[in-house]
N, C-alpha and C. Protein backbone atom coordinates (compact mmCIF):
# COMPACT_ATOMS: atom_id res chain seq x y z
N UNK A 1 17.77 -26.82 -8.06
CA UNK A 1 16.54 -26.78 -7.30
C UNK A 1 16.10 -28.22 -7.06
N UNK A 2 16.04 -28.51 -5.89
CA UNK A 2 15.82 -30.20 -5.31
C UNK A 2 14.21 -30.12 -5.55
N UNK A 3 13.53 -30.82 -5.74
CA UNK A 3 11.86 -31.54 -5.79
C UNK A 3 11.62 -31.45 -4.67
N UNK A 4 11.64 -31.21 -3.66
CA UNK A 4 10.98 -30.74 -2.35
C UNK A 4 10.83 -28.82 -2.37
N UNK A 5 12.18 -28.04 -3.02
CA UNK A 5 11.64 -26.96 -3.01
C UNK A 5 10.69 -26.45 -3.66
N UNK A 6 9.84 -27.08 -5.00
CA UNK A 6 8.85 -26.90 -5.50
C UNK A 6 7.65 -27.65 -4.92
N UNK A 7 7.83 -28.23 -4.24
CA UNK A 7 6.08 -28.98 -3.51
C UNK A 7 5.88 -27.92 -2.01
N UNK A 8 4.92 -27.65 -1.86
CA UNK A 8 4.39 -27.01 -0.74
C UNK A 8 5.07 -27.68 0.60
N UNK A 9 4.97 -27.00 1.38
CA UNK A 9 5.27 -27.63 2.60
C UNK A 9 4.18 -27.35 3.41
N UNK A 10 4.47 -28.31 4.28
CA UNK A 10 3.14 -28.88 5.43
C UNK A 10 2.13 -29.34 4.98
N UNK A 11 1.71 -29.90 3.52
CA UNK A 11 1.08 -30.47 3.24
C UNK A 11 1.22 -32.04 2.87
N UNK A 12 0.28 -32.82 2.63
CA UNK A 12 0.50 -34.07 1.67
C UNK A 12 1.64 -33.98 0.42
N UNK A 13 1.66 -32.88 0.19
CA UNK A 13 2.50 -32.91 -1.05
C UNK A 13 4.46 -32.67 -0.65
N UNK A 14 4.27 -32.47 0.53
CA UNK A 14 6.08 -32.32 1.09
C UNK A 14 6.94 -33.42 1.08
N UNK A 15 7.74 -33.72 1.36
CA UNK A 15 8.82 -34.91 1.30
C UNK A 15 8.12 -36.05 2.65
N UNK A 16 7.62 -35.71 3.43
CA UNK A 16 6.83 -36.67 4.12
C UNK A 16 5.40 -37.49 3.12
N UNK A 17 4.79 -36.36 2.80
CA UNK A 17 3.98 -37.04 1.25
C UNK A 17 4.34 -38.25 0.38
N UNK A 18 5.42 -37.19 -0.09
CA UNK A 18 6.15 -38.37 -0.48
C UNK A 18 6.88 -39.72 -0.35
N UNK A 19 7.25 -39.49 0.97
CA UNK A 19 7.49 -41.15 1.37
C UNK A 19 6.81 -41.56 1.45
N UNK A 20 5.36 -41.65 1.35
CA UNK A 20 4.06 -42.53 1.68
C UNK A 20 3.87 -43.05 0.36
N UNK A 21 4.21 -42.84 -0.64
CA UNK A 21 4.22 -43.29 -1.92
C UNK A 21 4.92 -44.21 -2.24
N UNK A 22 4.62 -45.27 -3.40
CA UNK A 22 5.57 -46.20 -4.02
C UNK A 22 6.72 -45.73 -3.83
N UNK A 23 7.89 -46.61 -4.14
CA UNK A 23 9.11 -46.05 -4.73
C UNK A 23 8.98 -45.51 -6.22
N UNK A 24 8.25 -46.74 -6.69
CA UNK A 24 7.85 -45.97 -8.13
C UNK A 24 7.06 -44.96 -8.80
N UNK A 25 6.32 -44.44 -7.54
CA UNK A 25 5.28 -43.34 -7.58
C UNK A 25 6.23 -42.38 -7.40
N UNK A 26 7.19 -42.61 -6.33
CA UNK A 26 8.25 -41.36 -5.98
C UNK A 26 9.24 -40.62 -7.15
N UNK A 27 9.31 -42.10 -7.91
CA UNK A 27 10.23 -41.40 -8.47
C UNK A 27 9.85 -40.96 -10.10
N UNK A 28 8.56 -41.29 -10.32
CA UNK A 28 7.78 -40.69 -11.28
C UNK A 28 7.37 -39.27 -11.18
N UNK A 29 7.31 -38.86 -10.17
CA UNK A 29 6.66 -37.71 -9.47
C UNK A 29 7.96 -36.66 -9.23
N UNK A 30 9.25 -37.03 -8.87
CA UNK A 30 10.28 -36.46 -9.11
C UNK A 30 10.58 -36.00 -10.21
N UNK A 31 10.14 -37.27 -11.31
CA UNK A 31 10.33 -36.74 -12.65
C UNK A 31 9.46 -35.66 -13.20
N UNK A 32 8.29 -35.77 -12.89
CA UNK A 32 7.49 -34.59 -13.66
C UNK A 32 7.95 -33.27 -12.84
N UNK A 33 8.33 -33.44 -11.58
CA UNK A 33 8.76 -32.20 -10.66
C UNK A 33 9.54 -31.88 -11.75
N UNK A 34 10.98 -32.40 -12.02
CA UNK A 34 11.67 -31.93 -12.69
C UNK A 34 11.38 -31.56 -13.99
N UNK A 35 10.14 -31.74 -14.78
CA UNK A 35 10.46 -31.45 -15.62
C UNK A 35 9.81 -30.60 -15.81
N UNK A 36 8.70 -29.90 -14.71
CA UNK A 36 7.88 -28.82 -14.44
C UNK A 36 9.10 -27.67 -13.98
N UNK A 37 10.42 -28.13 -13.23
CA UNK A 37 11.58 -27.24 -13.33
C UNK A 37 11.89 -26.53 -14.27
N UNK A 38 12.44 -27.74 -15.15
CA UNK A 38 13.05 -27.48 -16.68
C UNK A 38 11.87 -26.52 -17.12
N UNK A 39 10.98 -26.86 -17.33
CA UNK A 39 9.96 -25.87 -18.50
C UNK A 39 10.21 -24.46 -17.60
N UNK A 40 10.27 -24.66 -16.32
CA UNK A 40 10.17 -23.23 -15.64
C UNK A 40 11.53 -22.21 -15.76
N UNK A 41 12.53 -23.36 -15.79
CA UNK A 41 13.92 -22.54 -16.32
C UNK A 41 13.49 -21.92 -17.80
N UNK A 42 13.06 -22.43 -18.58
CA UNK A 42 13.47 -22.25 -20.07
C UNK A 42 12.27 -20.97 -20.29
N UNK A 43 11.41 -20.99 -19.37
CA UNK A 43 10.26 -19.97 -19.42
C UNK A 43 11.03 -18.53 -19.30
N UNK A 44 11.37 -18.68 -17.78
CA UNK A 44 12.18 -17.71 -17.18
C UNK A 44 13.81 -17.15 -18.46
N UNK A 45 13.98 -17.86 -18.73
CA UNK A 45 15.36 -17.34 -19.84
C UNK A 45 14.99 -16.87 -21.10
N UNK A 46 13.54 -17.33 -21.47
CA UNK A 46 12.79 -16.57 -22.72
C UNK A 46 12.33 -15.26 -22.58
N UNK A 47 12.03 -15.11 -21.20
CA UNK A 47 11.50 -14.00 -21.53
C UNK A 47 12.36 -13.13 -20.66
N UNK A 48 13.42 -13.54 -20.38
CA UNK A 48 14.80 -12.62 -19.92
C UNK A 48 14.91 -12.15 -21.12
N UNK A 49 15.34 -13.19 -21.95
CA UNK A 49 16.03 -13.00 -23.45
C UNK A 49 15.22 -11.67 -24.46
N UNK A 50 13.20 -11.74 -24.13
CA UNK A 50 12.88 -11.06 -25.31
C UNK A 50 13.05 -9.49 -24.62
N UNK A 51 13.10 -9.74 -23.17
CA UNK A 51 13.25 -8.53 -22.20
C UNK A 51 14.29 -7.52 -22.58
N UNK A 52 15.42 -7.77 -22.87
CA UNK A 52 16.64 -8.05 -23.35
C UNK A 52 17.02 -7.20 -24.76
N UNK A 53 16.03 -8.44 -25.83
CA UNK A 53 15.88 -7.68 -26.67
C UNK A 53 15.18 -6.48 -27.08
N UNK A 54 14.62 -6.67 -26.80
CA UNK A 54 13.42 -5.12 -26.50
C UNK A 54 14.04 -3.82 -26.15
N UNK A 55 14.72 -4.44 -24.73
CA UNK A 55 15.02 -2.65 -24.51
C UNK A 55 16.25 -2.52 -25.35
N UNK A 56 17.23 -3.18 -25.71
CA UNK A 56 18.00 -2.88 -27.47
C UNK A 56 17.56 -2.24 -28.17
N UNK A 57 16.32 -2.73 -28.69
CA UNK A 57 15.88 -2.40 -29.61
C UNK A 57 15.31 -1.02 -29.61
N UNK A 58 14.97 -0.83 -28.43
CA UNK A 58 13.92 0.62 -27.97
C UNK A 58 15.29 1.50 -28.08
N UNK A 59 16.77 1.22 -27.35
CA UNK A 59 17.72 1.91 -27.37
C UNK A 59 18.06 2.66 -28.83
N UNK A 60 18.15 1.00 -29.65
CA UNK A 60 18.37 1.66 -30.94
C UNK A 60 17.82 2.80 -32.00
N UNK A 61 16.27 2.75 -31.86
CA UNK A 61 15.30 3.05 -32.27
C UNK A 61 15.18 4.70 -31.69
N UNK A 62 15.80 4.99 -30.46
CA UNK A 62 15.77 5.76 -29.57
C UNK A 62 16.70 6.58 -30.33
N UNK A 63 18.14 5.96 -30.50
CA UNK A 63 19.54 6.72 -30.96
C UNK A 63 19.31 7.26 -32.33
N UNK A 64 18.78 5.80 -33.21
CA UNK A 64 18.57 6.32 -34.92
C UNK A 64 17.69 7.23 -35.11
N UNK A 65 16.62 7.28 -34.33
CA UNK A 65 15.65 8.81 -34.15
C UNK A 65 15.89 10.33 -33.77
N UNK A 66 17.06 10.05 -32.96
CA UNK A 66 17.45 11.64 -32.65
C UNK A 66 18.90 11.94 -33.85
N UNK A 67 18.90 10.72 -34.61
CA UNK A 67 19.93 10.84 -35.34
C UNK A 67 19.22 11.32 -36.47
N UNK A 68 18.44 10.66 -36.67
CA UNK A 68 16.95 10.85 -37.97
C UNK A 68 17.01 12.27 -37.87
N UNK A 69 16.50 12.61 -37.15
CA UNK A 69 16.17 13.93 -37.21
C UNK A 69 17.02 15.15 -36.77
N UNK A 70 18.22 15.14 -35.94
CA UNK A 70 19.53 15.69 -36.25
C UNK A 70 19.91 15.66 -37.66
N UNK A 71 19.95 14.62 -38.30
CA UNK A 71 20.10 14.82 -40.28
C UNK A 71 19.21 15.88 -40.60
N UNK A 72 18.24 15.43 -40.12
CA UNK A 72 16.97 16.19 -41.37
C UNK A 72 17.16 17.85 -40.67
N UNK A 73 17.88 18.30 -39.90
CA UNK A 73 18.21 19.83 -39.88
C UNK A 73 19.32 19.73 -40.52
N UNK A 74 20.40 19.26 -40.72
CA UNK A 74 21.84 19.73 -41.28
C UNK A 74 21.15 19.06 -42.89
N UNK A 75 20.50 17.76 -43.25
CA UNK A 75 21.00 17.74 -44.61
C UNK A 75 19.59 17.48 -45.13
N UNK A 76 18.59 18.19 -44.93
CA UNK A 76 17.36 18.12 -45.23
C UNK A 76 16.56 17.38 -46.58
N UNK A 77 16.99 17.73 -47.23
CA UNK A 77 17.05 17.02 -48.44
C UNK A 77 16.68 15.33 -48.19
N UNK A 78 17.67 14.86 -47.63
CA UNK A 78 17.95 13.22 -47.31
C UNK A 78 16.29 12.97 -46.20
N UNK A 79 15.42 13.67 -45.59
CA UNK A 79 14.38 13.13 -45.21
C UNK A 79 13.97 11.58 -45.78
N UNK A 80 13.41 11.98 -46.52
CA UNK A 80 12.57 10.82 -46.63
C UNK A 80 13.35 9.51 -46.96
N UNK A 81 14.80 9.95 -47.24
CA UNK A 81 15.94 8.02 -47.23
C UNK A 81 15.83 8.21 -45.89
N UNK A 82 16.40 9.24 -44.34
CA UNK A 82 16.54 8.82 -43.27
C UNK A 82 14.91 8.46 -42.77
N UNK A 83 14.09 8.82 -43.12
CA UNK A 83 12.56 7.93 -42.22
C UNK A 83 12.71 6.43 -42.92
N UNK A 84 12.97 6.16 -43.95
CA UNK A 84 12.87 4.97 -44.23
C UNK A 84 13.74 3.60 -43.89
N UNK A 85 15.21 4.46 -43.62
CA UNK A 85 16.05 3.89 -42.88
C UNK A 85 15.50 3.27 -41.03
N UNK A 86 15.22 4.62 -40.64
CA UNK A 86 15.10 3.83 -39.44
C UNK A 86 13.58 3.31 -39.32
N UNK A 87 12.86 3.59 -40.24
CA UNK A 87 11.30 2.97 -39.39
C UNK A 87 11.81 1.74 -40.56
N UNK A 88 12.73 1.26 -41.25
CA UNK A 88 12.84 -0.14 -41.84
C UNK A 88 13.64 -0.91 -40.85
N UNK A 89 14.21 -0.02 -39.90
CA UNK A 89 15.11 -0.98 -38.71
C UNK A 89 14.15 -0.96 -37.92
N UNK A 90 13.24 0.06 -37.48
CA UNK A 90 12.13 -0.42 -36.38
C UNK A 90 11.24 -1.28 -36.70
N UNK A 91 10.87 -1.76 -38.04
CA UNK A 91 9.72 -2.76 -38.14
C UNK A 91 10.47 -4.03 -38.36
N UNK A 92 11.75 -3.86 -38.44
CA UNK A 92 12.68 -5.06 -38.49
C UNK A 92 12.90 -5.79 -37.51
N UNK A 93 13.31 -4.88 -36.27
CA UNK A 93 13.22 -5.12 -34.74
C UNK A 93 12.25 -5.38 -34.19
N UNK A 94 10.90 -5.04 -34.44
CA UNK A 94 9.79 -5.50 -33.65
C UNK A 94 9.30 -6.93 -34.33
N UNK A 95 10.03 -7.19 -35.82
CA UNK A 95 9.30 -8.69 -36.50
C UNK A 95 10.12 -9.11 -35.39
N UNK A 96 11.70 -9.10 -34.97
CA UNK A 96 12.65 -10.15 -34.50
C UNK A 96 12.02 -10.54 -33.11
N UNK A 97 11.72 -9.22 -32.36
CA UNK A 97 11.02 -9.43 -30.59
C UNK A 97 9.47 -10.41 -31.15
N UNK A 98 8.63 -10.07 -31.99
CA UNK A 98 7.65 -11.23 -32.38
C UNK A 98 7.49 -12.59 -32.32
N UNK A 99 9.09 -12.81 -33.01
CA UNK A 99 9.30 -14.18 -33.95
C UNK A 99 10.38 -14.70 -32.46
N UNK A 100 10.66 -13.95 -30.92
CA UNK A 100 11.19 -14.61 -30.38
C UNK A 100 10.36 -15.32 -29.62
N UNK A 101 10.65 -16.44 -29.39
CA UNK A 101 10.10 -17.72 -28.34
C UNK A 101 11.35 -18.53 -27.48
C-alpha cells in the first residue's frame, strides 16, 4: 500500500499536498503514513487471528457437547467427569480468546 492510497484525495492532503512540503516534511509524513499502515496491518491480522480462534473454539465446544451428552445416555454414570471435562475445555478456550492480542 503506497502513502498516497491512505491520504484522501482532492484534498491538501493528496500527493499534490504533498509536494508543497519540505522534502523533509515529505518524508517524515511518509513515515508516520507508514507506520499508521503497519499498526493497521497488525490490527487487521489480530483480529482475523481471535476471529479464527473463536469460531474453533465454538466448533469444539459445539462437538464435545453433543458428545457430553451422547455419553451421558449410553454411560450415565460418567456425568459429572464428562461436564467437567468439557466446561474445563470451555473456560480454557475462552481464557486463550481473552489473553489474545
Amino acid at each position: 500500500m503506497s502513502t498516497n492510497e491512505l491520504l484522501p484525495s482532492g484534498s491538501s492532503f493528496s500527493n499534490q499536498g504533498l509536494t508543497r512540503l519540505s522534502l523533509g516534511a515529505q518524508k517524515q509524513t511518509r513515515r508516520e503514513v507508514e507506520q499508521i499502515q503497519r499498526r493497521a496491518i497488525v490490527a487487521k491480522l489480530t483480529e482475523d487471528g481471535r476471529g479464527f480462534l473463536a469460531n474453533t473454539a465454538l466448533e469444539h465446544v459445539g462437538a464435545l457437547t453433543a458428545l457430553e451428552q451422547h455419553l451421558i445416555t449410553v454411560a450415565p454414570l460418567g456425568e459429572a467427569r464428562y461436564r467437567e471435562i468439557v466446561d474445563s475445555y470451555t473456560l480454557g478456550a475462552s481464557a486463550a480468546i481473552r489473553r489474545w492480542h
